[in-house]
N, C-alpha and C. Protein backbone atom coordinates (compact mmCIF):
# COMPACT_ATOMS: atom_id res chain seq x y z
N UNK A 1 10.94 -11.34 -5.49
CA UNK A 1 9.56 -11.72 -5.25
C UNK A 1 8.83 -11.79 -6.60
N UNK A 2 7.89 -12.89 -6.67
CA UNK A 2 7.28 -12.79 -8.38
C UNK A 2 5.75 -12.28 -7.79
N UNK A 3 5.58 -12.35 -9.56
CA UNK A 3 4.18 -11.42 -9.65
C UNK A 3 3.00 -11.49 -8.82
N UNK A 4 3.14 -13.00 -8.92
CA UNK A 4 1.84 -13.32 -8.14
C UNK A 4 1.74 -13.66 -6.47
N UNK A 5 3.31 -13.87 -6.19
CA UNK A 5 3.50 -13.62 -4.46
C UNK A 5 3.02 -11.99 -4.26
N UNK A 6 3.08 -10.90 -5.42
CA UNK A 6 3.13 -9.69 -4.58
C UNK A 6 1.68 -9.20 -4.99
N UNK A 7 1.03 -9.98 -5.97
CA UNK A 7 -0.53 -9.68 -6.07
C UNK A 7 -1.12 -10.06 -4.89
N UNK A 8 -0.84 -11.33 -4.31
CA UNK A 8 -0.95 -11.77 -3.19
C UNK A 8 -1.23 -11.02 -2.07
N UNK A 9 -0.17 -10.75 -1.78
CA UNK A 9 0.17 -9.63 -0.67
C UNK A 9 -0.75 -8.59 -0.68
N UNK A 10 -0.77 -7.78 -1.99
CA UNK A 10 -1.37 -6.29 -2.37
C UNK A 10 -2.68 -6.66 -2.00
N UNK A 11 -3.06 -7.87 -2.47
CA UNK A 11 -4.57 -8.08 -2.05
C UNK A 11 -5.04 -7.98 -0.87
N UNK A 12 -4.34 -9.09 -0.13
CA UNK A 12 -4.46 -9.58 1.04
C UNK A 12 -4.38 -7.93 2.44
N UNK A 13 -3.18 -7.19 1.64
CA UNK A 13 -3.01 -5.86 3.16
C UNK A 13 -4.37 -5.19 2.32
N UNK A 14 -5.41 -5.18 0.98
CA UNK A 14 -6.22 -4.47 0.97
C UNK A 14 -7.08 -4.96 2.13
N UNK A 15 -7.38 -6.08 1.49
CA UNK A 15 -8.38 -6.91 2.75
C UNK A 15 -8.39 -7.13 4.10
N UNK A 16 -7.11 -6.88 4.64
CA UNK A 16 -6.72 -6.22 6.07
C UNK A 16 -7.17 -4.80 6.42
N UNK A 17 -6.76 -4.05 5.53
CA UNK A 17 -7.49 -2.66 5.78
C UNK A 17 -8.58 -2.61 5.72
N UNK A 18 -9.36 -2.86 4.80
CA UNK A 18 -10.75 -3.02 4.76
C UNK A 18 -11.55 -3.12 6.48
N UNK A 19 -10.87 -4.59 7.02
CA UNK A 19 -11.06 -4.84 8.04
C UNK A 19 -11.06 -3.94 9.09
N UNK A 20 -9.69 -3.25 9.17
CA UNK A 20 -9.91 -2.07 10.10
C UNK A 20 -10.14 -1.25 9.92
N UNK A 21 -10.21 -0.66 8.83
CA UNK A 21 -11.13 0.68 8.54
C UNK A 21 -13.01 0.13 9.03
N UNK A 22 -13.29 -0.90 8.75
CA UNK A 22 -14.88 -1.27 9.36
C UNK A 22 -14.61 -1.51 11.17
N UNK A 23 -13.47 -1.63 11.44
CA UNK A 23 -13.93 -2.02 13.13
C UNK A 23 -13.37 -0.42 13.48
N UNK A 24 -13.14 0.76 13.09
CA UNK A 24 -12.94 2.18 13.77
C UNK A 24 -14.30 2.80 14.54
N UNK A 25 -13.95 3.32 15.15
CA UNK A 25 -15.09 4.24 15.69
C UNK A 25 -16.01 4.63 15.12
N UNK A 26 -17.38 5.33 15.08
CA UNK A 26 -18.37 5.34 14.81
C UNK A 26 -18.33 6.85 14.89
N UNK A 27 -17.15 7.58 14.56
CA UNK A 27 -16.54 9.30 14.68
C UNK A 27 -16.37 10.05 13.70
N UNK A 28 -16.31 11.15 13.70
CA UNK A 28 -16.12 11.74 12.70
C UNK A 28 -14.55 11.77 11.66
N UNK A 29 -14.00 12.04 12.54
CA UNK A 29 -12.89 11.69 12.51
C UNK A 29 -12.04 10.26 12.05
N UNK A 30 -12.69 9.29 12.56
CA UNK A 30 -12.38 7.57 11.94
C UNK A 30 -12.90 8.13 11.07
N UNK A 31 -14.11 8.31 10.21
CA UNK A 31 -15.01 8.10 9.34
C UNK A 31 -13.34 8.60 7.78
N UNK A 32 -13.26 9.84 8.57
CA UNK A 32 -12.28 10.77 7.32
C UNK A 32 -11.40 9.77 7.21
N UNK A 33 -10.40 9.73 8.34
CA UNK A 33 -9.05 9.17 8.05
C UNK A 33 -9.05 7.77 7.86
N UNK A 34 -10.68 7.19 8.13
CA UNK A 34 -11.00 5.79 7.65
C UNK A 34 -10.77 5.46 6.02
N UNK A 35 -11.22 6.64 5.50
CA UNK A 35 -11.90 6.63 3.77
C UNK A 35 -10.71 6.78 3.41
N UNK A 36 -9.60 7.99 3.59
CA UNK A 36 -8.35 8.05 3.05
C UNK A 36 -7.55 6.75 3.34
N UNK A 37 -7.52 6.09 3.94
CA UNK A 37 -6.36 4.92 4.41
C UNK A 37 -7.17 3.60 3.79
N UNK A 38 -8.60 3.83 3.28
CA UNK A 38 -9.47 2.66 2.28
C UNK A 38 -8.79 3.04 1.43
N UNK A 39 -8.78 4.38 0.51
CA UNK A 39 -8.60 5.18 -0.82
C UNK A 39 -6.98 4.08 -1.02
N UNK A 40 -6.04 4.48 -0.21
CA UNK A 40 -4.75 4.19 -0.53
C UNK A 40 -4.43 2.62 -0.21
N UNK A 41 -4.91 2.06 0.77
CA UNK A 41 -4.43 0.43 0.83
C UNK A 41 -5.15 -0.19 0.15
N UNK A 42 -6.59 0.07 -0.53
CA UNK A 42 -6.58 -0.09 -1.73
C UNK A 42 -6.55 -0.50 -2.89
N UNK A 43 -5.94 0.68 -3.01
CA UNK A 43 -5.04 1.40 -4.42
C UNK A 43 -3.68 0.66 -4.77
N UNK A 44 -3.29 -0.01 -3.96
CA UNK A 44 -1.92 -0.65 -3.26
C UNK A 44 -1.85 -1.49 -4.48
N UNK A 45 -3.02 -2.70 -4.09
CA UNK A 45 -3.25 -3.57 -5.16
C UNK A 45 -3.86 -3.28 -6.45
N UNK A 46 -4.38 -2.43 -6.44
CA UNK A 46 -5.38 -2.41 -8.12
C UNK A 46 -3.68 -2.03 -9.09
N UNK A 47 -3.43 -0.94 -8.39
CA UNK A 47 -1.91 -0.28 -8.84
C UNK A 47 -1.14 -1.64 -9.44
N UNK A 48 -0.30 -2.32 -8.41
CA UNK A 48 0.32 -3.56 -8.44
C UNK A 48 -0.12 -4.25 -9.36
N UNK A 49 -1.16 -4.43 -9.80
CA UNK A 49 -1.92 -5.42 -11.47
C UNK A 49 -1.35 -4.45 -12.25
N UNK A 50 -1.67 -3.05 -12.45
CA UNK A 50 -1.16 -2.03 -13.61
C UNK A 50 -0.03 -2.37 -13.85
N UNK A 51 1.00 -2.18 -13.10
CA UNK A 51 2.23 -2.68 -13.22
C UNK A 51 2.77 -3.70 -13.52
N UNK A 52 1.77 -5.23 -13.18
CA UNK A 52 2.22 -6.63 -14.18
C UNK A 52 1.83 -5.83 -15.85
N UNK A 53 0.90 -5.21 -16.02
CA UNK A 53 0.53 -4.95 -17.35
C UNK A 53 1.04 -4.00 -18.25
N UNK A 54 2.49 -3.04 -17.25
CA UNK A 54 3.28 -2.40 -18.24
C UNK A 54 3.51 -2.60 -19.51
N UNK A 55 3.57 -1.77 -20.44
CA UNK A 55 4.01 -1.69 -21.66
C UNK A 55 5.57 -1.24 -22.23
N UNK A 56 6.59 -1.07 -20.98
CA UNK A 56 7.55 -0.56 -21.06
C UNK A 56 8.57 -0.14 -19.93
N UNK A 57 9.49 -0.04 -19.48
CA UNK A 57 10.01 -0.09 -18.81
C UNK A 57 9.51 1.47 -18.34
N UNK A 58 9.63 2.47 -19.06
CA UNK A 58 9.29 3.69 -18.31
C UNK A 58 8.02 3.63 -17.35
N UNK A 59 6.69 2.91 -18.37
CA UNK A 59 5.30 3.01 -17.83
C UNK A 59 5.15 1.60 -16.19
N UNK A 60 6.04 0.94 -16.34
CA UNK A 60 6.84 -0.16 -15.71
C UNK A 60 7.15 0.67 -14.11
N UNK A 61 8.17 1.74 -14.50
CA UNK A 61 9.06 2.97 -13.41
C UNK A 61 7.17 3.58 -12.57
N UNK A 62 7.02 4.39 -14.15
CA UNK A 62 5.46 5.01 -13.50
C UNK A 62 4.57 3.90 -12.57
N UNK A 63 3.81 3.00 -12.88
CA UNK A 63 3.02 2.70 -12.16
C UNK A 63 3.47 2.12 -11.04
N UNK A 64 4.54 1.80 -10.93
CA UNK A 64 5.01 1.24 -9.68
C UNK A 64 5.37 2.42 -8.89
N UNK A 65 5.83 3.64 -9.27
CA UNK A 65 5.82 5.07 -8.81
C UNK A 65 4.52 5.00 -7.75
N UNK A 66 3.61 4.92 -8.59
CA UNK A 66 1.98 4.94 -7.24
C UNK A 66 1.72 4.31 -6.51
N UNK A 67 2.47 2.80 -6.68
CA UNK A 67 2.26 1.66 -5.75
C UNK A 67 3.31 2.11 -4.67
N UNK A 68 4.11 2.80 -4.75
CA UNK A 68 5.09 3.27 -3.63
C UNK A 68 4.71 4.70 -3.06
N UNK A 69 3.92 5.29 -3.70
CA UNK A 69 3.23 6.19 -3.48
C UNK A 69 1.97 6.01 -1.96
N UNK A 70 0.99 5.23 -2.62
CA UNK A 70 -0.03 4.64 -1.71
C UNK A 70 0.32 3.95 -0.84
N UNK A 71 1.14 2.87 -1.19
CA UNK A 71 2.03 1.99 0.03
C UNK A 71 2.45 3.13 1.53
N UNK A 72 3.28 4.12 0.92
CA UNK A 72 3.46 5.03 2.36
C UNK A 72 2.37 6.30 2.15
N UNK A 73 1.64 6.41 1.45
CA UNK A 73 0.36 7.15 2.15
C UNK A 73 -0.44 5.97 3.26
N UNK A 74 -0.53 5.24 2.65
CA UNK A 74 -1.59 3.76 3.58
C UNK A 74 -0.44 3.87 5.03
N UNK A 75 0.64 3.93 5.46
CA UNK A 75 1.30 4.02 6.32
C UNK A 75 1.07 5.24 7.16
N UNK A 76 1.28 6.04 6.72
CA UNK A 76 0.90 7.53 6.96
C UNK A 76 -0.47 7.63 7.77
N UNK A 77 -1.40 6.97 7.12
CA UNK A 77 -2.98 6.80 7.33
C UNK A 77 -3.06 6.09 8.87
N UNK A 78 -2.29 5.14 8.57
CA UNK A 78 -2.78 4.10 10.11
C UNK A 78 -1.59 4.49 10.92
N UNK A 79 -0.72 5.06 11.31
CA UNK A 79 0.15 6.18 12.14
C UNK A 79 -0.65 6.81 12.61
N UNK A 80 -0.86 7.80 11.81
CA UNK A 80 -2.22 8.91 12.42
C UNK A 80 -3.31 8.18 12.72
N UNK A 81 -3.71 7.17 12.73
CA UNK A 81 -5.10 6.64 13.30
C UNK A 81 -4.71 6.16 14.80
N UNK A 82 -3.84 5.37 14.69
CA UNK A 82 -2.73 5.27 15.91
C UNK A 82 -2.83 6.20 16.95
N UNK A 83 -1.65 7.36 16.29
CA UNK A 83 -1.31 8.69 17.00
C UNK A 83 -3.04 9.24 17.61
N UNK A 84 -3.83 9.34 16.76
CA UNK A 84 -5.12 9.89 17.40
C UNK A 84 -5.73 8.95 18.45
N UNK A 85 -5.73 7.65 18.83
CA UNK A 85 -6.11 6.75 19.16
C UNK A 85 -7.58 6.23 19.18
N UNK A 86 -7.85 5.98 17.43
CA UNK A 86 -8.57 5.58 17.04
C UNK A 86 -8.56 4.28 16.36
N UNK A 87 -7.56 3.68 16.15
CA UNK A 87 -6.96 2.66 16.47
C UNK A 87 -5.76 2.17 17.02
N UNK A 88 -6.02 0.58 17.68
CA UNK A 88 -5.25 -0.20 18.35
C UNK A 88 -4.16 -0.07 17.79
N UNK A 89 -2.62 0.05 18.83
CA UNK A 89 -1.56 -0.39 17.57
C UNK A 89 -1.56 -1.81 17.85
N UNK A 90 -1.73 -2.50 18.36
CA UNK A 90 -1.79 -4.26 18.53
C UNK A 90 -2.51 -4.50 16.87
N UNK A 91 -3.37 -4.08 16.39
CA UNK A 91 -3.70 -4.31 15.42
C UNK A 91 -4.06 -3.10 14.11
N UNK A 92 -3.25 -2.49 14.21
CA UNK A 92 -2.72 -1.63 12.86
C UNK A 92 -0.91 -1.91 13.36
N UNK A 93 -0.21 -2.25 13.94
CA UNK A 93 1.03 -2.67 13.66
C UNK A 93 1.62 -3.45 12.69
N UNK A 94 0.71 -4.67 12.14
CA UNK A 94 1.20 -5.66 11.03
C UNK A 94 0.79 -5.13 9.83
N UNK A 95 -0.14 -3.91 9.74
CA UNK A 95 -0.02 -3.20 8.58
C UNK A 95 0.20 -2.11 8.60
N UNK A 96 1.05 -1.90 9.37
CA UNK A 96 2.21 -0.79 9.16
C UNK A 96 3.51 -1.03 8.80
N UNK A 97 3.48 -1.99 9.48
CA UNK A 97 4.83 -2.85 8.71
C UNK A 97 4.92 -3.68 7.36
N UNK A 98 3.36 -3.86 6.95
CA UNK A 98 3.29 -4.37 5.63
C UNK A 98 3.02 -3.59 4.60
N UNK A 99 3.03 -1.64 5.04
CA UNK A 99 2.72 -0.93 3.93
C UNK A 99 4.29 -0.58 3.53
N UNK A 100 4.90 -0.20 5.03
CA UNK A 100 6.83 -0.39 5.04
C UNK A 100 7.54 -1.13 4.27
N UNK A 101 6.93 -2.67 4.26
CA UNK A 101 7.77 -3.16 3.39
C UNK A 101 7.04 -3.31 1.69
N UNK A 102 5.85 -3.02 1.62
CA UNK A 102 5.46 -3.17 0.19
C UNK A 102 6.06 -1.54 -0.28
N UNK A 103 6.63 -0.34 0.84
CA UNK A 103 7.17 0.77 0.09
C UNK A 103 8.38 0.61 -0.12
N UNK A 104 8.95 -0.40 0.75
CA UNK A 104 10.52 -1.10 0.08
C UNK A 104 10.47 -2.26 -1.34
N UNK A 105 9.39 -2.88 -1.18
CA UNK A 105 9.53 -3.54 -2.54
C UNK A 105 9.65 -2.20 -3.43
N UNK A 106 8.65 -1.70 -3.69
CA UNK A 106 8.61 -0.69 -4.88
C UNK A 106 9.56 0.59 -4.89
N UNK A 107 9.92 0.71 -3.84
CA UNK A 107 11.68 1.59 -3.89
C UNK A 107 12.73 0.73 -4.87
N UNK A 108 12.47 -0.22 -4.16
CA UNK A 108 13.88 -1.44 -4.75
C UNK A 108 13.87 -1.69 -6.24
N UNK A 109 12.77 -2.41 -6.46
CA UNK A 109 12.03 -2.28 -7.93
C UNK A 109 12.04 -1.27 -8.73
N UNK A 110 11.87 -0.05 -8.50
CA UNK A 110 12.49 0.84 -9.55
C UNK A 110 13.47 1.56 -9.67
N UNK A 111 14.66 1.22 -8.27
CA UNK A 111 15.80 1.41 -8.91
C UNK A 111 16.42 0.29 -9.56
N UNK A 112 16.01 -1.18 -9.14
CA UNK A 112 16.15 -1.79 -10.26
C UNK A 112 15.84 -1.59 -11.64
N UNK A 113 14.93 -1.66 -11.80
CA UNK A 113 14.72 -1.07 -13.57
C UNK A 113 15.11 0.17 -14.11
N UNK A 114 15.17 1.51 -13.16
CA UNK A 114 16.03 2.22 -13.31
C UNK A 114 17.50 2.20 -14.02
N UNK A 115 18.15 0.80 -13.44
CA UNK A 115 19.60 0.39 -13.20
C UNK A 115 19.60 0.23 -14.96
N UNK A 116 18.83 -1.32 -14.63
CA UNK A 116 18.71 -2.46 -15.73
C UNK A 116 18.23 -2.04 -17.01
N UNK A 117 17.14 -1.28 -16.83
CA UNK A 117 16.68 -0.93 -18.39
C UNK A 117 15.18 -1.69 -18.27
N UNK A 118 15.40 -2.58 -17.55
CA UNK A 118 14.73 -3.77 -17.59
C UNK A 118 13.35 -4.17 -16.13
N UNK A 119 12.28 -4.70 -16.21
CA UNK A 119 11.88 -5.06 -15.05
C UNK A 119 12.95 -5.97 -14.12
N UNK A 120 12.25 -5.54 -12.76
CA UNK A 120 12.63 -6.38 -11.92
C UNK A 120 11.65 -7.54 -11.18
C-alpha cells in the first residue's frame, strides 16, 4: 500500500469516527468513551504523516509503533461502545474492521522494516 492510499484511509476512519463519536448518546458514559475513541482514531492519522516523515528506519519502527498502538486502542474503544450499547454495531462494524486492518498494516510494516533494515 503507498503513502498516500494509507493517508487516505487514516484520514478518512478519522472522519468516520468523528461521525460517530457526534451521533452517541447524550450520556455520561458516551461522553467518556466518546473522547477516548476521538483521542485514538484520531491519532491514527496525524501518527501515519509522522511516519511518511521518518528520519530513519528506527524512528520509521517508532512512529508506526503508535499508529498500531491507536489503531487497536480505536478498536478497543468502539467494542466497548458496542458491548455497552451505546452504539449500533450496524454502524461501528466498518470501523472496527478498519481499525483491524490499519493494526495489520502497521504490524506488517514493522516487521517489515524490522526484517529489511529498510521502510516498507
Amino acid at each position: 500500500m503507498d503513502n498516500q492510499n494509507l493517508k487516505r484511509r487514516t484520514r478518512q476512519f478519522a472522519q468516520y469516527v468523528i461521525k460517530l463519536v457526534e451521533s452517541l448518546p447524550k450520556d455520561e458514559t458516551s461522553r467518556i468513551l466518546g473522547r477516548q475513541l476521538l483521542r485514538a482514531g484520531t491519532s491514527v492519522g496525524a501518527n501515519y504523516r509522522a511516519v511518511c516523515r521518518a528520519k530513519s528506519t528506527a524512528d520509521f519502527i517508532s512512529k508506526f509503533g503508535t499508529v498500531e498502538e491507536e489503531a487497536d486502542e480505536s478498536g478497543f474503544w468502539l467494542e466497548l461502545l458496542v458491548d455497552a450499547g451505546k452504539a449500533s454495531p450496524g454502524s461501528a462494524a466498518p470501523l472496527i474492521t478498519e481499525a483491524s486492518e490499519l493494526t495489520a498494516i502497521a504490524v506488517s510494516s514493522i516487521r517489515t522494516a524490522r526484517r529489511s533494515g529498510g521502510r516498507s
